[in-house]
N, C-alpha and C. Protein backbone atom coordinates (compact mmCIF):
# COMPACT_ATOMS: atom_id res chain seq x y z
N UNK A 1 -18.29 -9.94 36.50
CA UNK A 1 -17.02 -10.21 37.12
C UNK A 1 -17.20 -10.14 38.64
N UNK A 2 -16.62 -10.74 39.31
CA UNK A 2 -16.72 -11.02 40.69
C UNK A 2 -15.33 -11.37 41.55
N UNK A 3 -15.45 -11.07 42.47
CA UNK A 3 -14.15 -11.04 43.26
C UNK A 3 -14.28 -12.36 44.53
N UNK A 4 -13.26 -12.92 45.04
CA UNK A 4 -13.56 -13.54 46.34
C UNK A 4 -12.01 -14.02 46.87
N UNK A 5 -11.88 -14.65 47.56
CA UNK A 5 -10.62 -14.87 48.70
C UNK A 5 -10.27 -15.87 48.03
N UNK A 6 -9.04 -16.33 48.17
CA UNK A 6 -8.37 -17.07 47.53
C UNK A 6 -8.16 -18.42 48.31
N UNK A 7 -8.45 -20.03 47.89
CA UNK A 7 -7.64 -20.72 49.12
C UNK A 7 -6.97 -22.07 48.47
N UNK A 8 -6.75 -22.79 49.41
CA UNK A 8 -5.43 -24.02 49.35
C UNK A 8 -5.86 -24.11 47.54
N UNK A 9 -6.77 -24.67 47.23
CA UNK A 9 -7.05 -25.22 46.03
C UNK A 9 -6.54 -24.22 44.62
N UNK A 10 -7.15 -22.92 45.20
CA UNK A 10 -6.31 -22.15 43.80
C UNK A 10 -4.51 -22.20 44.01
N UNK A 11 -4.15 -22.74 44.63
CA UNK A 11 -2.69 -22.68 44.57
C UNK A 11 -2.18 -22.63 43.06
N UNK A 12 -2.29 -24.10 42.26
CA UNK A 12 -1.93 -23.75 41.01
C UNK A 12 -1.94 -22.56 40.07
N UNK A 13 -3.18 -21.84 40.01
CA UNK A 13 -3.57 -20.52 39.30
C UNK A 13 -2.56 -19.27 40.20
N UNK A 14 -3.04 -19.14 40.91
CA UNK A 14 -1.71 -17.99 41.56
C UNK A 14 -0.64 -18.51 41.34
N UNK A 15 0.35 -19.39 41.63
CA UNK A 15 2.02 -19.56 41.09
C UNK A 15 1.99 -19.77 39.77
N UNK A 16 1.41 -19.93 38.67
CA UNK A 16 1.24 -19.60 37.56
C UNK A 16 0.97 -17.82 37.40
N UNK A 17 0.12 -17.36 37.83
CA UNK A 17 0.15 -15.84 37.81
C UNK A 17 1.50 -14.83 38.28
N UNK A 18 2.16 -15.22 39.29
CA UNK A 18 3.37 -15.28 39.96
C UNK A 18 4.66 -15.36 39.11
N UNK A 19 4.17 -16.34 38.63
CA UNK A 19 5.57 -16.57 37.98
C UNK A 19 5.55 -16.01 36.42
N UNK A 20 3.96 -15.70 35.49
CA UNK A 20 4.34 -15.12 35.16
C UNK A 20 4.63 -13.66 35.28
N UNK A 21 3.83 -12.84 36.46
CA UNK A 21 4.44 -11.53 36.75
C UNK A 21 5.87 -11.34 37.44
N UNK A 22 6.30 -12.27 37.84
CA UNK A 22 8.24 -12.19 37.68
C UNK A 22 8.61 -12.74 36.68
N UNK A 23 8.13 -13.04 35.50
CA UNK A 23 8.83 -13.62 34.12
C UNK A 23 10.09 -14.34 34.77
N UNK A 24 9.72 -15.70 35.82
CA UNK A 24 11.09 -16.58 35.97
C UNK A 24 10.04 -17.60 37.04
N UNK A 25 10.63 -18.92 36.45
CA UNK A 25 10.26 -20.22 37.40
C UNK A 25 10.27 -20.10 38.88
N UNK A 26 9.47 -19.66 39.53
CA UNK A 26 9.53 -19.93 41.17
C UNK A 26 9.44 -21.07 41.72
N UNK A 27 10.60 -21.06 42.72
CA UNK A 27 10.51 -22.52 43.53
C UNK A 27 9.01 -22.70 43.90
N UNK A 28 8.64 -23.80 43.43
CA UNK A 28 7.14 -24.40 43.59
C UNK A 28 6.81 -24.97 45.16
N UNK A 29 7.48 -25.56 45.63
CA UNK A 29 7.87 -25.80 47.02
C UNK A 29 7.78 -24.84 48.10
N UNK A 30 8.76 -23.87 48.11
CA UNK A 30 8.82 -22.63 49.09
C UNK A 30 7.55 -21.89 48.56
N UNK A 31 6.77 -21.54 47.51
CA UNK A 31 6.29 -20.72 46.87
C UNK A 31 4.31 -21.54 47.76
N UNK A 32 4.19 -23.13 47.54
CA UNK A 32 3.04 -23.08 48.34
C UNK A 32 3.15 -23.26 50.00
N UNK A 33 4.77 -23.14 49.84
CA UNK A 33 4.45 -23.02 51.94
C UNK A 33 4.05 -21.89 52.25
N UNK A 34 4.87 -20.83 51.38
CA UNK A 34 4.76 -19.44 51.94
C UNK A 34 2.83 -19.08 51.68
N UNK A 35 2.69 -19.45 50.21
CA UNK A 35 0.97 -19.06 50.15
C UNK A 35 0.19 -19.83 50.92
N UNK A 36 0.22 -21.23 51.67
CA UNK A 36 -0.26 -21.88 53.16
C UNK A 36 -0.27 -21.06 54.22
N UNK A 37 0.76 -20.67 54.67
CA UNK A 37 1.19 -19.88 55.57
C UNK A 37 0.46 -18.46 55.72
N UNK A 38 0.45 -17.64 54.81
CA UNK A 38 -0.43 -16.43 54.05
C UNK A 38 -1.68 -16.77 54.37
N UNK A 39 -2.56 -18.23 53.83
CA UNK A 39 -3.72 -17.88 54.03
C UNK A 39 -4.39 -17.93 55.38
N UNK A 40 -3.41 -18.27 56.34
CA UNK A 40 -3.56 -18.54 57.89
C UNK A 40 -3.65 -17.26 58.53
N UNK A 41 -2.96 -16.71 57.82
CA UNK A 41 -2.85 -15.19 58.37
C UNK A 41 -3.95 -14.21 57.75
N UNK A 42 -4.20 -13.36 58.71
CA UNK A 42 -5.54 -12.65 59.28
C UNK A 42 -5.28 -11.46 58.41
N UNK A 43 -3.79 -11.04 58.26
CA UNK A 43 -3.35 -9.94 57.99
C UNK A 43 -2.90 -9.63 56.64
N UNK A 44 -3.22 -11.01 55.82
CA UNK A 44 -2.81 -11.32 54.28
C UNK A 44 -3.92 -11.45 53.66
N UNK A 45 -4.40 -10.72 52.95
CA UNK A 45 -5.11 -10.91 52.20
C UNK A 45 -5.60 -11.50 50.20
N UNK A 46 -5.63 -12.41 50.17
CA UNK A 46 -5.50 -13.02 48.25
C UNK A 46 -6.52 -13.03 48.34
N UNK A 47 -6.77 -11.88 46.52
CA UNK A 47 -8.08 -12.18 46.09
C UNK A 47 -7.81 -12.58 44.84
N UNK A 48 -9.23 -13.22 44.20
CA UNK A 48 -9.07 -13.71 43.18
C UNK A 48 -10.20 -13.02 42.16
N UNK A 49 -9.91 -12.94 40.97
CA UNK A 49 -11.17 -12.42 40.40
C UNK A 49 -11.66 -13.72 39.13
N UNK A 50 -12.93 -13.54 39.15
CA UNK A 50 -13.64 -14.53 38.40
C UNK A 50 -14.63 -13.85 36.99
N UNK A 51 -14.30 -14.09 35.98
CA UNK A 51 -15.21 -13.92 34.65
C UNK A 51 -15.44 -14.71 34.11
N UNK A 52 -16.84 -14.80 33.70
CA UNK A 52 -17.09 -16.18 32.81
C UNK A 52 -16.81 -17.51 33.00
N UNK A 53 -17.00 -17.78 34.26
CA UNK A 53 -17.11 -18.86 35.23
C UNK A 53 -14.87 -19.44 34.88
N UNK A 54 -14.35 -18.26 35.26
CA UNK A 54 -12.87 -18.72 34.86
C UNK A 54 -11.89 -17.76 35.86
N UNK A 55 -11.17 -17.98 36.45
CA UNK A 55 -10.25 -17.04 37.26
C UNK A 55 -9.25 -16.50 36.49
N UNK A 56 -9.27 -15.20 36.56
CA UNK A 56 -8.66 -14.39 35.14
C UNK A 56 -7.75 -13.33 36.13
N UNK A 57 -7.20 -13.12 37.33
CA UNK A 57 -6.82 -12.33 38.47
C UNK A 57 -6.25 -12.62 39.12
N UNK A 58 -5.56 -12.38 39.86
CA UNK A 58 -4.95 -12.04 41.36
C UNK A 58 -4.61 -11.28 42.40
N UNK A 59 -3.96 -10.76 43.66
CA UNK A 59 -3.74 -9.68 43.83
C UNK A 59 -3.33 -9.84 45.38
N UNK A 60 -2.71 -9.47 45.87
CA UNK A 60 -2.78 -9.71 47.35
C UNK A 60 -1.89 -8.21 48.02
N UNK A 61 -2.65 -8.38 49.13
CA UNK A 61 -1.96 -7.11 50.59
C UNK A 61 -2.18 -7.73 51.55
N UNK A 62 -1.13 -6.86 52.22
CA UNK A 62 -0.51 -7.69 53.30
C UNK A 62 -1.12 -6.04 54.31
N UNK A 63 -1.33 -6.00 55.31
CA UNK A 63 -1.87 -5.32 56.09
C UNK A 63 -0.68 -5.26 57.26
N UNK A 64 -0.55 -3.94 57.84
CA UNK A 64 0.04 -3.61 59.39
C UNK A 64 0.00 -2.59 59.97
N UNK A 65 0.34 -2.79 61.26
CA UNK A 65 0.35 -1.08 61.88
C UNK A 65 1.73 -0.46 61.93
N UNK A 66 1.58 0.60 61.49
CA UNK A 66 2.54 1.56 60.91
C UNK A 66 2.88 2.83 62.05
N UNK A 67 3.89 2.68 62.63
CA UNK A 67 4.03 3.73 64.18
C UNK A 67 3.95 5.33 63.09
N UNK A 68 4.83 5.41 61.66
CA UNK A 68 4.84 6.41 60.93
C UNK A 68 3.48 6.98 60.12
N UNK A 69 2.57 6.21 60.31
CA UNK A 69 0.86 6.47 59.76
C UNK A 69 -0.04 6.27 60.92
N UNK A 70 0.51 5.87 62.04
CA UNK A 70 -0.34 5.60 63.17
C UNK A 70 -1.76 5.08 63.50
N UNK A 71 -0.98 4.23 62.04
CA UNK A 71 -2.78 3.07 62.12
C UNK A 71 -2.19 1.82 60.99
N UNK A 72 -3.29 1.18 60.76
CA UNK A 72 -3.51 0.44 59.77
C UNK A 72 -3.04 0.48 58.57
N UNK A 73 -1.92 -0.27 57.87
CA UNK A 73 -1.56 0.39 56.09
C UNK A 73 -1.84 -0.76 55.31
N UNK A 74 -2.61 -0.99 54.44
CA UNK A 74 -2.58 -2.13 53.82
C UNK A 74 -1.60 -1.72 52.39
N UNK A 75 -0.75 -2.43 51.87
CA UNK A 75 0.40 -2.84 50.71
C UNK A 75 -0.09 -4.10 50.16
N UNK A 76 -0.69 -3.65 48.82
CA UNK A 76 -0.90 -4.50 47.57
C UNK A 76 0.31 -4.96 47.29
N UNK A 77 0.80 -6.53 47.47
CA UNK A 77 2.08 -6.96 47.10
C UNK A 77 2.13 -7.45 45.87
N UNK A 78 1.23 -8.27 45.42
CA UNK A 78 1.16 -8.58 44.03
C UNK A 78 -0.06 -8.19 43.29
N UNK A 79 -0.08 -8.41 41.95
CA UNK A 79 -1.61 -8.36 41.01
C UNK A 79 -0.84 -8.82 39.99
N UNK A 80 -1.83 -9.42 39.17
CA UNK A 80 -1.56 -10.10 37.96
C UNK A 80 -3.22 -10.40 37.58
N UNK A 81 -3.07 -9.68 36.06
CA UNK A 81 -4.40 -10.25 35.24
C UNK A 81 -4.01 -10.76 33.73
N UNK A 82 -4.54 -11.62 33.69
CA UNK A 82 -4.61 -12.77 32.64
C UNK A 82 -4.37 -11.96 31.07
N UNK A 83 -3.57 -11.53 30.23
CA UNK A 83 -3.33 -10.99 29.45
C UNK A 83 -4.49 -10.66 28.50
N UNK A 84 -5.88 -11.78 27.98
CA UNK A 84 -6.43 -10.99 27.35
C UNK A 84 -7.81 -10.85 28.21
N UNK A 85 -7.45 -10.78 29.76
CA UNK A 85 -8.28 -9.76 30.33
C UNK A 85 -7.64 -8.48 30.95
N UNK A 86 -7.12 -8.03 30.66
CA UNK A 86 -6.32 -6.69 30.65
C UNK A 86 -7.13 -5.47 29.95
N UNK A 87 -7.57 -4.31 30.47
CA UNK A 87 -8.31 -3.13 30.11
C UNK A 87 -9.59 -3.64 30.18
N UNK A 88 -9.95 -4.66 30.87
CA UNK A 88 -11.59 -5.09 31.26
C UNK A 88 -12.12 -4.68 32.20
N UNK A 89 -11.62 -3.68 33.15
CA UNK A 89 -11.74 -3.24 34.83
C UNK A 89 -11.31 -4.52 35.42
N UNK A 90 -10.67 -5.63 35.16
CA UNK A 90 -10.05 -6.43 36.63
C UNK A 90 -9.38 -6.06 37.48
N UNK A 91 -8.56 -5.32 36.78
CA UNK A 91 -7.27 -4.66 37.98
C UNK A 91 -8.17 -3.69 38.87
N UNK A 92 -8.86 -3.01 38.07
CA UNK A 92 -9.71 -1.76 39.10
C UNK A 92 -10.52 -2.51 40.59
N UNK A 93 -10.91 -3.83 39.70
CA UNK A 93 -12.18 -4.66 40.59
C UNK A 93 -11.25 -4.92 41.66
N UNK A 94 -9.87 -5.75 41.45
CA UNK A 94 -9.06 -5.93 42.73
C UNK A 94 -8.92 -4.98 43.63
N UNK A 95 -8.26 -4.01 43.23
CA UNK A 95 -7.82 -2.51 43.64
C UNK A 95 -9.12 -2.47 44.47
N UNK A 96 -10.23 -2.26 44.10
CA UNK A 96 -11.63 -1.74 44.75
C UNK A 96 -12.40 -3.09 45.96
N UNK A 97 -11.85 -4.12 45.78
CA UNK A 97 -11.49 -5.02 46.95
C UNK A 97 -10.97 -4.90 47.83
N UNK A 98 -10.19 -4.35 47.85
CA UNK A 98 -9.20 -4.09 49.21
C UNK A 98 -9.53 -2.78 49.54
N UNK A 99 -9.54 -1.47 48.82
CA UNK A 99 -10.39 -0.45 49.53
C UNK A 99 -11.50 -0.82 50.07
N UNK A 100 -12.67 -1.32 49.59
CA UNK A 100 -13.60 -1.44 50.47
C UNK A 100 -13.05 -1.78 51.62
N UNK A 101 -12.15 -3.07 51.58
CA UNK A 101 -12.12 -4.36 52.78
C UNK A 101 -11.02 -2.60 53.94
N UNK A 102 -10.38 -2.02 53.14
CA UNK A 102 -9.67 -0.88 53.83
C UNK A 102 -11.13 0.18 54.72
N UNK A 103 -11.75 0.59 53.95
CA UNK A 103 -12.75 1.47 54.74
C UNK A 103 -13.53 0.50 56.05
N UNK A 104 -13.77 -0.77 55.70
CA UNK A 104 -14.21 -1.57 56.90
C UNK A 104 -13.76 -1.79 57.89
N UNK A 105 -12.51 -1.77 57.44
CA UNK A 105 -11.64 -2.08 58.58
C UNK A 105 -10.27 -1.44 59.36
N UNK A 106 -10.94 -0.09 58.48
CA UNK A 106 -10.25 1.48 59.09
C UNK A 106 -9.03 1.59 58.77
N UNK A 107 -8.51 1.14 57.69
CA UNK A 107 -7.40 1.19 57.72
C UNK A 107 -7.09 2.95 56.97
N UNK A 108 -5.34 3.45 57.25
CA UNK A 108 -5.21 5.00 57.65
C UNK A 108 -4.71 4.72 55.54
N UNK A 109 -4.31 4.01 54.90
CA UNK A 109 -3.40 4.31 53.65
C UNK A 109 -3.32 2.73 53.16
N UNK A 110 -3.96 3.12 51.63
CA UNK A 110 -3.87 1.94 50.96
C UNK A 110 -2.40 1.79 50.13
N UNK A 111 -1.67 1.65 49.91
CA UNK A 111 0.08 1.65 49.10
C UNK A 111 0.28 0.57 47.98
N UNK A 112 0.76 0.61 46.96
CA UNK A 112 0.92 -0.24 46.30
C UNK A 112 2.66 0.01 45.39
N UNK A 113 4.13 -1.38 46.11
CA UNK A 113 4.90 -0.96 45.10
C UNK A 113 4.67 -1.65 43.47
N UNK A 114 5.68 -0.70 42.63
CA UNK A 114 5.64 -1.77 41.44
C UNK A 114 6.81 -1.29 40.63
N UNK A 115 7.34 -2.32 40.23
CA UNK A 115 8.87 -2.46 39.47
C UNK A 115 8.57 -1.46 38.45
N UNK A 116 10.00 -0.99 38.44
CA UNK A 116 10.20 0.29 37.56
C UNK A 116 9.91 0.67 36.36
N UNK A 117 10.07 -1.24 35.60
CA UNK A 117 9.82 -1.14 34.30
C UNK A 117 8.33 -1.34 34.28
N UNK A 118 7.47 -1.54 34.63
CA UNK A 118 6.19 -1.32 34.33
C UNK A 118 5.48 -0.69 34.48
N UNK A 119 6.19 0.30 33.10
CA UNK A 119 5.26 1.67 33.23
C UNK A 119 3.81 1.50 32.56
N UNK A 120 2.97 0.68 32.22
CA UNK A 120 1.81 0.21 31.90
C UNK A 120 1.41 0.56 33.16
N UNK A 121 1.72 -0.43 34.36
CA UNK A 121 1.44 -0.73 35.48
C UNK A 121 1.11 0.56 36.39
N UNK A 122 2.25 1.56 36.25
CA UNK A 122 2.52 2.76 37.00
C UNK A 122 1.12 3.38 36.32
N UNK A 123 1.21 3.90 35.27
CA UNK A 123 -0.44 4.47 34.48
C UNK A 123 -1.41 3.85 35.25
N UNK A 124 -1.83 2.88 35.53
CA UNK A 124 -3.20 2.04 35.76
C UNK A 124 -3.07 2.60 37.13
N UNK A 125 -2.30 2.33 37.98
CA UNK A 125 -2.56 3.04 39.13
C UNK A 125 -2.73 4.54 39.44
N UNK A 126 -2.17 5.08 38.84
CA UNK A 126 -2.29 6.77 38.25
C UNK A 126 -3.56 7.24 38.28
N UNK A 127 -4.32 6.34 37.52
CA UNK A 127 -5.22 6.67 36.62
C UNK A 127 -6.77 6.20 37.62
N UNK A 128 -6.46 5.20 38.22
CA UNK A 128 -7.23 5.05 39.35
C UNK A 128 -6.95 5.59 41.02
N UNK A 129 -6.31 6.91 41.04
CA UNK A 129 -6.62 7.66 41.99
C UNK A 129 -4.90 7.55 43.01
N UNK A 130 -3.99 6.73 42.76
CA UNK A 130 -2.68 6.51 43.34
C UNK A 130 -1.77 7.26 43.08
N UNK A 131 -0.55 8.14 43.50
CA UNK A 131 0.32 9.24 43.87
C UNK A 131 1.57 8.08 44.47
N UNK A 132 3.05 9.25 43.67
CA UNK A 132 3.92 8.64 44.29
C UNK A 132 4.68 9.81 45.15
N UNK A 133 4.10 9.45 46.31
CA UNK A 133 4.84 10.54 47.01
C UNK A 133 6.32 10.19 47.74
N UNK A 134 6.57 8.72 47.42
CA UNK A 134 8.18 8.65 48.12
C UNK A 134 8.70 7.37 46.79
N UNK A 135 9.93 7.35 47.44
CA UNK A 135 10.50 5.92 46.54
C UNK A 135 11.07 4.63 47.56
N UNK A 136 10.78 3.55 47.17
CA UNK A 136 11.40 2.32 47.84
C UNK A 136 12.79 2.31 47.25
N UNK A 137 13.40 1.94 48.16
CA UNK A 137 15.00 1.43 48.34
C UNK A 137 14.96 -0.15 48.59
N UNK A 138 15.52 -0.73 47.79
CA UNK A 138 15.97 -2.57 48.29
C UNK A 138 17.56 -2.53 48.14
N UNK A 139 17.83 -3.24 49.61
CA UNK A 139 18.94 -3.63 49.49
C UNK A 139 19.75 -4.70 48.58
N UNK A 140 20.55 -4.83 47.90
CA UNK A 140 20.70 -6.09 47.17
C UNK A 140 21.89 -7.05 47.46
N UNK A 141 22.29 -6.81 48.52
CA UNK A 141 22.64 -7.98 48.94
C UNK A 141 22.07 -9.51 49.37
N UNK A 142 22.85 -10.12 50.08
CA UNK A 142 22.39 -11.64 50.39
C UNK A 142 22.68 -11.90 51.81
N UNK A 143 20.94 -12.76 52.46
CA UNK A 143 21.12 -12.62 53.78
C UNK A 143 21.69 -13.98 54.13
N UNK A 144 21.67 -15.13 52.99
CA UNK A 144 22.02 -16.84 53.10
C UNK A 144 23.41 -16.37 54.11
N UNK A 145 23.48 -17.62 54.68
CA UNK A 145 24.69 -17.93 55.77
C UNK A 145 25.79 -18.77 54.75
């Protein structure tokens, strides 16, 4: 299994991964401007993972400086692995992508959120070395004009 950066061409495979880790149709449109846009940026990182000559992964963080950590925080925004590669170490291999790419590049705290109901999800990170020491708040209102 092998890991590497994600670009224009895997578009299809990530909004397929995407959409199914929000179980709902994402605008396909807004969905490859925003991942165009992402891969321009220095500070976004998509990886992809590869088995058996097949992309079975995803995963991305978004990196910044944090005045409250007073450095570098990278935030795993998404992951998604291919259902019957699940309990194969992919998720670990991602996870262990971005730490490395974190120790290289000094960053102070690796973070990862994840929706409430996936307590599968919550375990796997548990279990590979992650602590919840606070909770996210989203507002749910609407910012449309």
């Amino acid at each position: 299994m092998t890991t590497r950066s994600a670009s224009l061409a895997d578009l299809p495979f990530v909004y397929q991964c995407l959409c199914d880790l929000e179980e709902m149709v994402l605008d396909k449109v807004a969905f490859g401007a925003v991942f165009e846009r992402n891969l321009a940026n220095p500070t976004v990182h998509y990886v992809l993972a590869e088995a058996d000559n097949q992309l079975v992964g995803f995963a991305s963080c978004h990196v910044q400086a944090l005045l409250h950590h007073a450095g570098l925080v990278g935030e795993i925004q998404e992951m998604y692995v291919l259902p019957d590669w699940r309990s194969q170490g992919v998720g670990q291999q991602l996870v262990e992508h971005f730490m490395d790419l974190a120790r290289r590049e000094n960053w102070v705290h690796l973070e990862v959120t994840s929706n409430r109901r996936r307590t599968q999800t919550h375990r796997f990170y548990e279990r590979i070395g992650f602590v919840q020491p606070s909770l996210k708040f989203v507002w749910k209102g609407e910012f449309k004009v």
